[in-house]
PDB file of N, CA and C in Angstrom:
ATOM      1  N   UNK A   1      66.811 -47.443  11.110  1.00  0.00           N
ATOM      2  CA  UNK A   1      67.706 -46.610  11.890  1.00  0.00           C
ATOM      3  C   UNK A   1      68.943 -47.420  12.259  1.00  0.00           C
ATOM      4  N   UNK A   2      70.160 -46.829  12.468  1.00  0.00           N
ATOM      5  CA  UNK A   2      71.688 -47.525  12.895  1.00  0.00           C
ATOM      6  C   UNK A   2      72.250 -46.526  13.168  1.00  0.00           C
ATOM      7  N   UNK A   3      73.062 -47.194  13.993  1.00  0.00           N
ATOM      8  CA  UNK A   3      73.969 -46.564  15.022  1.00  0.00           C
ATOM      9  C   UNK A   3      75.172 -47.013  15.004  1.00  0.00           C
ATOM     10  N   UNK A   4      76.040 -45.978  14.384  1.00  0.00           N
ATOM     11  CA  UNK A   4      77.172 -46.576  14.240  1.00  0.00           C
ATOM     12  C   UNK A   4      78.402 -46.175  15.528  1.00  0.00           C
ATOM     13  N   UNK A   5      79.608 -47.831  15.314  1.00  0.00           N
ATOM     14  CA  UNK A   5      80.104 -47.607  17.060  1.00  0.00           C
ATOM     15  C   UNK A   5      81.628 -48.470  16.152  1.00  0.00           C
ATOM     16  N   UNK A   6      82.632 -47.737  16.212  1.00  0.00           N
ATOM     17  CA  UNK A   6      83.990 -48.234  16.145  1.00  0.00           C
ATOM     18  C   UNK A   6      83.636 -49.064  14.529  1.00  0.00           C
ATOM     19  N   UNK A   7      83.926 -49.720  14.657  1.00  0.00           N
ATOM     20  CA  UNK A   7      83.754 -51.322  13.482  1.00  0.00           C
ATOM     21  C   UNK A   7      81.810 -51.648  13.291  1.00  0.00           C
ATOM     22  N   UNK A   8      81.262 -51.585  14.166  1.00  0.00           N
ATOM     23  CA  UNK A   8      80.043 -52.284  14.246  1.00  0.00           C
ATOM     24  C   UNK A   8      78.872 -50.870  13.853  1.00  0.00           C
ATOM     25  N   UNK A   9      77.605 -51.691  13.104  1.00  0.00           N
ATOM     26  CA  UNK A   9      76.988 -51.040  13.006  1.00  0.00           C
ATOM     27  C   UNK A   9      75.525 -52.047  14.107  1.00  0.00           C
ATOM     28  N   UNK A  10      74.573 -51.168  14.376  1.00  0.00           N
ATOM     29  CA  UNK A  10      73.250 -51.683  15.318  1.00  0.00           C
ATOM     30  C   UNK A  10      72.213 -51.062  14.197  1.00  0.00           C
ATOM     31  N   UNK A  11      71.601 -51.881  13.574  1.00  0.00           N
ATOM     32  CA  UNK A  11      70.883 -51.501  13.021  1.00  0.00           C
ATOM     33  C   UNK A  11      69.522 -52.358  13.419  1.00  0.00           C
ATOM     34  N   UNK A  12      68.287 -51.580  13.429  1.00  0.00           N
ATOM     35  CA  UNK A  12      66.721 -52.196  13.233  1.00  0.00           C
ATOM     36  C   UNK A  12      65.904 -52.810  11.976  1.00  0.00           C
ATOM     37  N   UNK A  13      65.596 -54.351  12.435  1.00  0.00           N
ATOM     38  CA  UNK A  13      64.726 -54.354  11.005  1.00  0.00           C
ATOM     39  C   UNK A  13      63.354 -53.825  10.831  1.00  0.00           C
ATOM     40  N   UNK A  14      62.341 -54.074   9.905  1.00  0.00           N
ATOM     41  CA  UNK A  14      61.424 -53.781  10.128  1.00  0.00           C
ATOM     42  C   UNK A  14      60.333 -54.316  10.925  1.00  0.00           C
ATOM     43  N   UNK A  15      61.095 -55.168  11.457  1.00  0.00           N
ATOM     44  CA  UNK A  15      59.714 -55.847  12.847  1.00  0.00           C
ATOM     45  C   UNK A  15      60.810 -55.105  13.973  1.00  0.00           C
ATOM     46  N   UNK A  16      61.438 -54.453  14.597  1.00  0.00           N
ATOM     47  CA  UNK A  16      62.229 -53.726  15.340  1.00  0.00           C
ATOM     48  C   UNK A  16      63.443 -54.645  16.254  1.00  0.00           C
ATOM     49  N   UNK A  17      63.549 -55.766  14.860  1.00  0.00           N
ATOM     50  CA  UNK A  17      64.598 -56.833  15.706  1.00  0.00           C
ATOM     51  C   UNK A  17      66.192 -55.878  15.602  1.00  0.00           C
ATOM     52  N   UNK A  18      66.923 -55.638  16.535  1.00  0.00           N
ATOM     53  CA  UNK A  18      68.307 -55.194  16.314  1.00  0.00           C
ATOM     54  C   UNK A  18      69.280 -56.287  15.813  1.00  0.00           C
ATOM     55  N   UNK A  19      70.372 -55.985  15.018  1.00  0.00           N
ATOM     56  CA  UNK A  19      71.053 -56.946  14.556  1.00  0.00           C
ATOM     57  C   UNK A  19      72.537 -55.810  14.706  1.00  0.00           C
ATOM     58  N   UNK A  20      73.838 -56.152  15.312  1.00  0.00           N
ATOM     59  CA  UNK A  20      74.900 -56.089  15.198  1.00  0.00           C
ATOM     60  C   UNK A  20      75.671 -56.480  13.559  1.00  0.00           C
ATOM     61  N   UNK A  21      76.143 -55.591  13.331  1.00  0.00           N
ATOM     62  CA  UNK A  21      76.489 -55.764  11.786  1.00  0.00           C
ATOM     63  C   UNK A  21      78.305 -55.351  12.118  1.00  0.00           C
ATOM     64  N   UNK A  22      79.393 -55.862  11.293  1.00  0.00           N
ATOM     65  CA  UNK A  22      80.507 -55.507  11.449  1.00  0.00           C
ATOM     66  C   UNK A  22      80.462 -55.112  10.088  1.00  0.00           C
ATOM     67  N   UNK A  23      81.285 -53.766  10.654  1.00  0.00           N
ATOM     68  CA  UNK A  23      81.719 -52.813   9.208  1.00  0.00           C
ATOM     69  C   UNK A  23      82.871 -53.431   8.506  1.00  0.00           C
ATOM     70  N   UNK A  24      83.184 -53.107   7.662  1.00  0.00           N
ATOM     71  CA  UNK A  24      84.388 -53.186   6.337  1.00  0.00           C
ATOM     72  C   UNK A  24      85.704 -52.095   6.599  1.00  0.00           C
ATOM     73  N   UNK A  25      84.451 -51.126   6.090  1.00  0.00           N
ATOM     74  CA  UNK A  25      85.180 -49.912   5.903  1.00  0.00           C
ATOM     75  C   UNK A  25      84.017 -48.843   5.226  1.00  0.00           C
ATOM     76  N   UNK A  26      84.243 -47.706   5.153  1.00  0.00           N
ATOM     77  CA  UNK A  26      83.698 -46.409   5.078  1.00  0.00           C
ATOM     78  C   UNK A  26      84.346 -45.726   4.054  1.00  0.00           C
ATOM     79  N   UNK A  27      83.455 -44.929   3.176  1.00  0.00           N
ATOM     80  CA  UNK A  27      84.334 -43.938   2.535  1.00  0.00           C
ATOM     81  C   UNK A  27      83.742 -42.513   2.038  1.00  0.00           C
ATOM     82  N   UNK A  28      83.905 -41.227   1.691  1.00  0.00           N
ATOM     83  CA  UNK A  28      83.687 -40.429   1.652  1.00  0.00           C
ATOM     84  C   UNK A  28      83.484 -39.934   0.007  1.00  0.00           C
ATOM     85  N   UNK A  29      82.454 -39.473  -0.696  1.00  0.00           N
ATOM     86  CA  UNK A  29      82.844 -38.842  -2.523  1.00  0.00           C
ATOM     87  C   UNK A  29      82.126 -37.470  -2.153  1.00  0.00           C
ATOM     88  N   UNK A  30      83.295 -36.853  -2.010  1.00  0.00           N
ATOM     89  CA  UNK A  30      83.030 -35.201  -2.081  1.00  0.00           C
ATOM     90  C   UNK A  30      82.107 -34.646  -2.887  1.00  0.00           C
ATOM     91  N   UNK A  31      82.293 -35.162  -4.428  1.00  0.00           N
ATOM     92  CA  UNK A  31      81.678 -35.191  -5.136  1.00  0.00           C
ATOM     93  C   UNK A  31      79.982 -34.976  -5.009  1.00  0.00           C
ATOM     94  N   UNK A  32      80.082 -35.808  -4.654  1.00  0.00           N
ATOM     95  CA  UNK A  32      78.511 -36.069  -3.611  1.00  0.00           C
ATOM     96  C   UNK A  32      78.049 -35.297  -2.967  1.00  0.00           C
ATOM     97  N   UNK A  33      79.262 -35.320  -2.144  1.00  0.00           N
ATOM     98  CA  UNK A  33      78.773 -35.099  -0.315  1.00  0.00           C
ATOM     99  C   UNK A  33      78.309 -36.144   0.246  1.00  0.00           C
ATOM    100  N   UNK A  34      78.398 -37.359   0.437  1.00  0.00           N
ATOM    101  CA  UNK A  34      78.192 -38.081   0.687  1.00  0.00           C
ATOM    102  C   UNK A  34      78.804 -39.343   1.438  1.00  0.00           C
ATOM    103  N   UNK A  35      78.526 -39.782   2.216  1.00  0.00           N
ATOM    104  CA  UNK A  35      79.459 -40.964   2.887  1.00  0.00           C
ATOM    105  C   UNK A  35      78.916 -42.595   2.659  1.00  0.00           C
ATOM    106  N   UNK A  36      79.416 -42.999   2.491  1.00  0.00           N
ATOM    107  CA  UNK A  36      79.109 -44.802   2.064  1.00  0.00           C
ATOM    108  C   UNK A  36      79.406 -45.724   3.593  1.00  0.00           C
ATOM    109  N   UNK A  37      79.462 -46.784   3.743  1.00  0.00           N
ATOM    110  CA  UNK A  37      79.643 -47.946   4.350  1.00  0.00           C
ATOM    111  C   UNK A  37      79.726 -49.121   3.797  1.00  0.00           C
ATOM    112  N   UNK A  38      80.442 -49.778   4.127  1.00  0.00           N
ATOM    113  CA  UNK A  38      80.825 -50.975   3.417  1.00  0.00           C
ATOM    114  C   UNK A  38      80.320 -52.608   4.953  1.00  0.00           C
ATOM    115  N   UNK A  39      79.813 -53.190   4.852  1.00  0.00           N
ATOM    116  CA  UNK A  39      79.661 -54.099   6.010  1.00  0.00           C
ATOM    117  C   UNK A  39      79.216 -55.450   5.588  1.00  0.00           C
ATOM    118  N   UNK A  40      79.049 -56.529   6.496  1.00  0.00           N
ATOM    119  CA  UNK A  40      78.728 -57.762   5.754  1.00  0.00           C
ATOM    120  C   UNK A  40      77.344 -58.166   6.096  1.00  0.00           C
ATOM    121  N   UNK A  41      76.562 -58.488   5.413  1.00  0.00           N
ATOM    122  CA  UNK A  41      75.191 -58.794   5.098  1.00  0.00           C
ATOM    123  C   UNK A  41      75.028 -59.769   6.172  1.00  0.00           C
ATOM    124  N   UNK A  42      73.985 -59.698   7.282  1.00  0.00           N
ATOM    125  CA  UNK A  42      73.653 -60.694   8.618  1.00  0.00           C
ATOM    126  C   UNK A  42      73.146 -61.630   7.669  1.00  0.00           C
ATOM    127  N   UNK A  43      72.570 -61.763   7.211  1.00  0.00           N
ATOM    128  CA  UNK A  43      71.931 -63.097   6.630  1.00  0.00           C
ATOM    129  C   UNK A  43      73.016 -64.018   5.956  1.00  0.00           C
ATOM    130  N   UNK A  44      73.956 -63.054   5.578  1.00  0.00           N
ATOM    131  CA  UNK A  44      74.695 -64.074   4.115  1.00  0.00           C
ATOM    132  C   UNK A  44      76.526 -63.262   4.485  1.00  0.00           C
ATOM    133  N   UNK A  45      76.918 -63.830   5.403  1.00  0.00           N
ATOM    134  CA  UNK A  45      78.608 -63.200   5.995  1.00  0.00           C
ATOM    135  C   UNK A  45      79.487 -63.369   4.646  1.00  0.00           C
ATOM    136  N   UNK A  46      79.028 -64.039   3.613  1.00  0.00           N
ATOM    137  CA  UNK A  46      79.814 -64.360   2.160  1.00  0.00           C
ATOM    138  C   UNK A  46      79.984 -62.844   1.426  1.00  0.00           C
ATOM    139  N   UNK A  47      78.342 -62.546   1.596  1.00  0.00           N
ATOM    140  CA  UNK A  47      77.771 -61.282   1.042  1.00  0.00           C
ATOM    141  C   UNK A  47      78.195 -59.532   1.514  1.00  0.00           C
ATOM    142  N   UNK A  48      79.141 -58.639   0.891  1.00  0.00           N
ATOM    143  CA  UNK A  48      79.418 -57.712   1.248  1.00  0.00           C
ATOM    144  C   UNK A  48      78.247 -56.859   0.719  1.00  0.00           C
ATOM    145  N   UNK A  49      77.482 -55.868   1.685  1.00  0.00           N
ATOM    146  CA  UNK A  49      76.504 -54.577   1.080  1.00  0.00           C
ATOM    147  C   UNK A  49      77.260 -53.310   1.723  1.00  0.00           C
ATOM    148  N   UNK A  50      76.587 -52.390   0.505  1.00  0.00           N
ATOM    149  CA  UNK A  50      77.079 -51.056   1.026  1.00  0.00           C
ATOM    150  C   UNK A  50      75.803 -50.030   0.623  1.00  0.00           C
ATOM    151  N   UNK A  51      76.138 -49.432   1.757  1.00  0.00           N
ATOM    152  CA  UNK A  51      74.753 -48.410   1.894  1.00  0.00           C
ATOM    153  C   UNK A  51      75.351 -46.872   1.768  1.00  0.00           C
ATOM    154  N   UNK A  52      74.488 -45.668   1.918  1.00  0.00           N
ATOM    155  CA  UNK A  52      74.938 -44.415   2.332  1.00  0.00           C
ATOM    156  C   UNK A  52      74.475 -44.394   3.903  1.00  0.00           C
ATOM    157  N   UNK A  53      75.174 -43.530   4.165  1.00  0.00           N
ATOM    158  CA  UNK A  53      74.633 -42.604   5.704  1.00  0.00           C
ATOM    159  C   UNK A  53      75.375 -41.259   5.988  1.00  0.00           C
ATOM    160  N   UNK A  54      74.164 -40.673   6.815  1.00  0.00           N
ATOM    161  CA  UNK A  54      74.511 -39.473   7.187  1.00  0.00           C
ATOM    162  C   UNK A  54      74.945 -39.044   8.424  1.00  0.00           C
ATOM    163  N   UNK A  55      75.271 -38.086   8.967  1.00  0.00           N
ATOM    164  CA  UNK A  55      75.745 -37.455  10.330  1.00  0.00           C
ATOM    165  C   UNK A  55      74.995 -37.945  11.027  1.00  0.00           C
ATOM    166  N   UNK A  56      73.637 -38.189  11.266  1.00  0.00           N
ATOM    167  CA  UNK A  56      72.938 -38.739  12.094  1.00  0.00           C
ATOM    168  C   UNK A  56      72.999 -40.652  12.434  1.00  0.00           C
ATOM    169  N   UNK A  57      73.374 -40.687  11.178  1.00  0.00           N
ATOM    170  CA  UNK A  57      73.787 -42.646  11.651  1.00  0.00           C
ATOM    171  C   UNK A  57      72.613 -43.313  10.305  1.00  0.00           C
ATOM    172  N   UNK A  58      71.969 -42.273  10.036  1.00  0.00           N
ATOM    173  CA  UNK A  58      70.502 -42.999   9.513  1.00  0.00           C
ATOM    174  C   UNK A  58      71.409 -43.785   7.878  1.00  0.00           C
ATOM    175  N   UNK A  59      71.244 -45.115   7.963  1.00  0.00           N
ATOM    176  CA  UNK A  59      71.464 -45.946   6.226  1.00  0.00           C
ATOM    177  C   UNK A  59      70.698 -45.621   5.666  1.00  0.00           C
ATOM    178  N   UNK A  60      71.213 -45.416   3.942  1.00  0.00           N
ATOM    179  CA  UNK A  60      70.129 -44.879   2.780  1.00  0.00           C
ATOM    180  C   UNK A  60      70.531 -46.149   1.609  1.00  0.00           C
ATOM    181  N   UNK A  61      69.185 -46.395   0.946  1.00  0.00           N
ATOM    182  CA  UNK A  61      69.475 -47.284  -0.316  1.00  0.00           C
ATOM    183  C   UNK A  61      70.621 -46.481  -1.204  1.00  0.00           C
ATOM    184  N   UNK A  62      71.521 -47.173  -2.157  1.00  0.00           N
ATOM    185  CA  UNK A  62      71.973 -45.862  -2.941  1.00  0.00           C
ATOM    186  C   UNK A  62      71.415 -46.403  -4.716  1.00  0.00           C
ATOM    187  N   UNK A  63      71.752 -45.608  -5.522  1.00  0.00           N
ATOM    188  CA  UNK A  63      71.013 -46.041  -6.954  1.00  0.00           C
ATOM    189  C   UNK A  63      72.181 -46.585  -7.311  1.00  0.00           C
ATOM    190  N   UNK A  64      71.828 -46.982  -8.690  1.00  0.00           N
ATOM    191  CA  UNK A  64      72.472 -47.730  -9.599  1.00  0.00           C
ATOM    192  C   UNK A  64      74.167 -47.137 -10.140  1.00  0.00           C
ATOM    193  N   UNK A  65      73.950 -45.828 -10.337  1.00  0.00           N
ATOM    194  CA  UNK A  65      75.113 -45.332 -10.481  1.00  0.00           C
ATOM    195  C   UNK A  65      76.017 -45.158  -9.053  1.00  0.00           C
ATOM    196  N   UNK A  66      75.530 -44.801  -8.021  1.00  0.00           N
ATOM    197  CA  UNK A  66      76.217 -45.291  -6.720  1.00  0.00           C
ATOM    198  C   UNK A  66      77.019 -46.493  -6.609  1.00  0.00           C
ATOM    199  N   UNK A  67      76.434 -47.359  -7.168  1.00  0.00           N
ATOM    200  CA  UNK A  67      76.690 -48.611  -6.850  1.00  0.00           C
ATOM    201  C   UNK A  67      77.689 -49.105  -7.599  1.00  0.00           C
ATOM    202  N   UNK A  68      77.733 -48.801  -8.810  1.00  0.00           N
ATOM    203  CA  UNK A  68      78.345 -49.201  -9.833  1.00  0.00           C
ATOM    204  C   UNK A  68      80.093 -48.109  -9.323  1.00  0.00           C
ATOM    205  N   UNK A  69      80.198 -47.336  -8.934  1.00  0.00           N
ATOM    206  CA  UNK A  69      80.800 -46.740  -8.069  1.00  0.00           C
ATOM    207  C   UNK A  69      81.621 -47.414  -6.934  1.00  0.00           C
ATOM    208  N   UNK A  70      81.014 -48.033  -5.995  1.00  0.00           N
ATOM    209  CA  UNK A  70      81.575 -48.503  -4.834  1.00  0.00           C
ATOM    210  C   UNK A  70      81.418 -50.048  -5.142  1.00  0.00           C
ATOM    211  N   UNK A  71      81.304 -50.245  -6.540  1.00  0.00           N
ATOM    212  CA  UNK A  71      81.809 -51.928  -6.760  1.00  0.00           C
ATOM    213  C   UNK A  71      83.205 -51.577  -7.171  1.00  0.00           C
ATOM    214  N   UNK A  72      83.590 -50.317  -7.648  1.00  0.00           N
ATOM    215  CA  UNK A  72      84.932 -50.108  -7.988  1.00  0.00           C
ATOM    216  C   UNK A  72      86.102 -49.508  -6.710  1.00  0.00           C
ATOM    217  N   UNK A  73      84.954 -49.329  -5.802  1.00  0.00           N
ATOM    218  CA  UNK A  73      86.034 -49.005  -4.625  1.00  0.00           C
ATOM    219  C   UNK A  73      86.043 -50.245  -3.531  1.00  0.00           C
ATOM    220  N   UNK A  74      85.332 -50.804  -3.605  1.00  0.00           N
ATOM    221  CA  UNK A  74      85.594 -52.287  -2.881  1.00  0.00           C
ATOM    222  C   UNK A  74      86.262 -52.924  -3.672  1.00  0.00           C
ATOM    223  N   UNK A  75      86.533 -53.225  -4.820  1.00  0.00           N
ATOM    224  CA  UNK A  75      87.661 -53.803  -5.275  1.00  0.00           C
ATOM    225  C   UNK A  75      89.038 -53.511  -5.689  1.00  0.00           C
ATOM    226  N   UNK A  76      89.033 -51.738  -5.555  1.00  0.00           N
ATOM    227  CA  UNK A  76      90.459 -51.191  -4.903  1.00  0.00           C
ATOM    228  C   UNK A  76      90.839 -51.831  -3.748  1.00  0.00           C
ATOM    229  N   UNK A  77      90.153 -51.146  -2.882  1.00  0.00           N
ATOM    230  CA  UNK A  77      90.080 -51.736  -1.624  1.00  0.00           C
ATOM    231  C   UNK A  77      90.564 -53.375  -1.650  1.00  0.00           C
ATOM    232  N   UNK A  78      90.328 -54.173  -2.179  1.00  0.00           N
ATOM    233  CA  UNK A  78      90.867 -55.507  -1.526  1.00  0.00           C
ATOM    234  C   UNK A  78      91.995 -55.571  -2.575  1.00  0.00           C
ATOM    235  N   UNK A  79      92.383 -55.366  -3.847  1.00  0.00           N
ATOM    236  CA  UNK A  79      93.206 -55.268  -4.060  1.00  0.00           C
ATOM    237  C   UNK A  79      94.610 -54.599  -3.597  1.00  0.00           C
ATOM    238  N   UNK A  80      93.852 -53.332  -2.461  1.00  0.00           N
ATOM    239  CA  UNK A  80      95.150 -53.263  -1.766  1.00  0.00           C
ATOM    240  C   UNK A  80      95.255 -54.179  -0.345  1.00  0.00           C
ATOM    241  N   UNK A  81      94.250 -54.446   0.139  1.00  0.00           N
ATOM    242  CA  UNK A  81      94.605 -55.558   1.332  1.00  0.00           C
ATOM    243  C   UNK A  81      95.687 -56.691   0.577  1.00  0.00           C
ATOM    244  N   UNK A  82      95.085 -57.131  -0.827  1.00  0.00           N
ATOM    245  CA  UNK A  82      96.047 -58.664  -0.891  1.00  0.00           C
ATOM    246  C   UNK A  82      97.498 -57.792  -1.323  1.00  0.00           C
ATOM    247  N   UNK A  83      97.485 -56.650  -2.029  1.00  0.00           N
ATOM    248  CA  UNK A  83      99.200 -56.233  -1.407  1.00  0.00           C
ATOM    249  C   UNK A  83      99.838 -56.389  -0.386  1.00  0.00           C
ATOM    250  N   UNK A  84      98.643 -55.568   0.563  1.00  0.00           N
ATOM    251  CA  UNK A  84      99.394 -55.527   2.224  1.00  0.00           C
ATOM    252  C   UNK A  84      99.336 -57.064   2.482  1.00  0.00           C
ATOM    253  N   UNK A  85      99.205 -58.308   2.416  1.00  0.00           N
ATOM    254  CA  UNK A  85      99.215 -58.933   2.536  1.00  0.00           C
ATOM    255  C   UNK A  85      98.403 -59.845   3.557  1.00  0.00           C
ATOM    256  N   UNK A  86      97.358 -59.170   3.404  1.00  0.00           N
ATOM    257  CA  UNK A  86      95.854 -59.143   4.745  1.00  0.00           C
ATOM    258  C   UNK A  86      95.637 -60.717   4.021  1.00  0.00           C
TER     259      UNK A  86
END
């Protein structure tokens, strides 16, 4: 379960430890219907993951074709940050 708040996500592991997670960014494929998250992995801050979630807050694994998907929109994505000059 997670709860999402501005930038940060609160998510539970499976022993019910909470961990504060900072988001990326978010994005929407109509297509779908579906909404993504983009945030950085607590264990590994090097490591960017991205999950689905729904209206309720709840994260979902996504498959292979998902993924292969939002490896192409995270690297829009920073390709336009190093424009903007982030």
């Amino acid at each position: 379960m997670a709860k999402m708040q501005d930038n940060q996500i609160v998510i539970q592991d499976e022993d019910g430890n909470e961990h504060l997670i900072e988001v990326i960014f978010t994005y929407e494929n109509e297509h779908r219907n579906k909404k993504y998250v983009f945030f950085v992995n607590p264990d590994n801050e090097e490591e960017i993951m991205v999950m689905s979630y729904d209206d309720s807050g709840e994260l979902n694994e996504i498959d292979d074709e998902e993924f292969k998907e939002a490896e192409e929109v995270l690297s829009a994505f920073e390709d336009e940050r190093l424009e903007e000059g982030e």
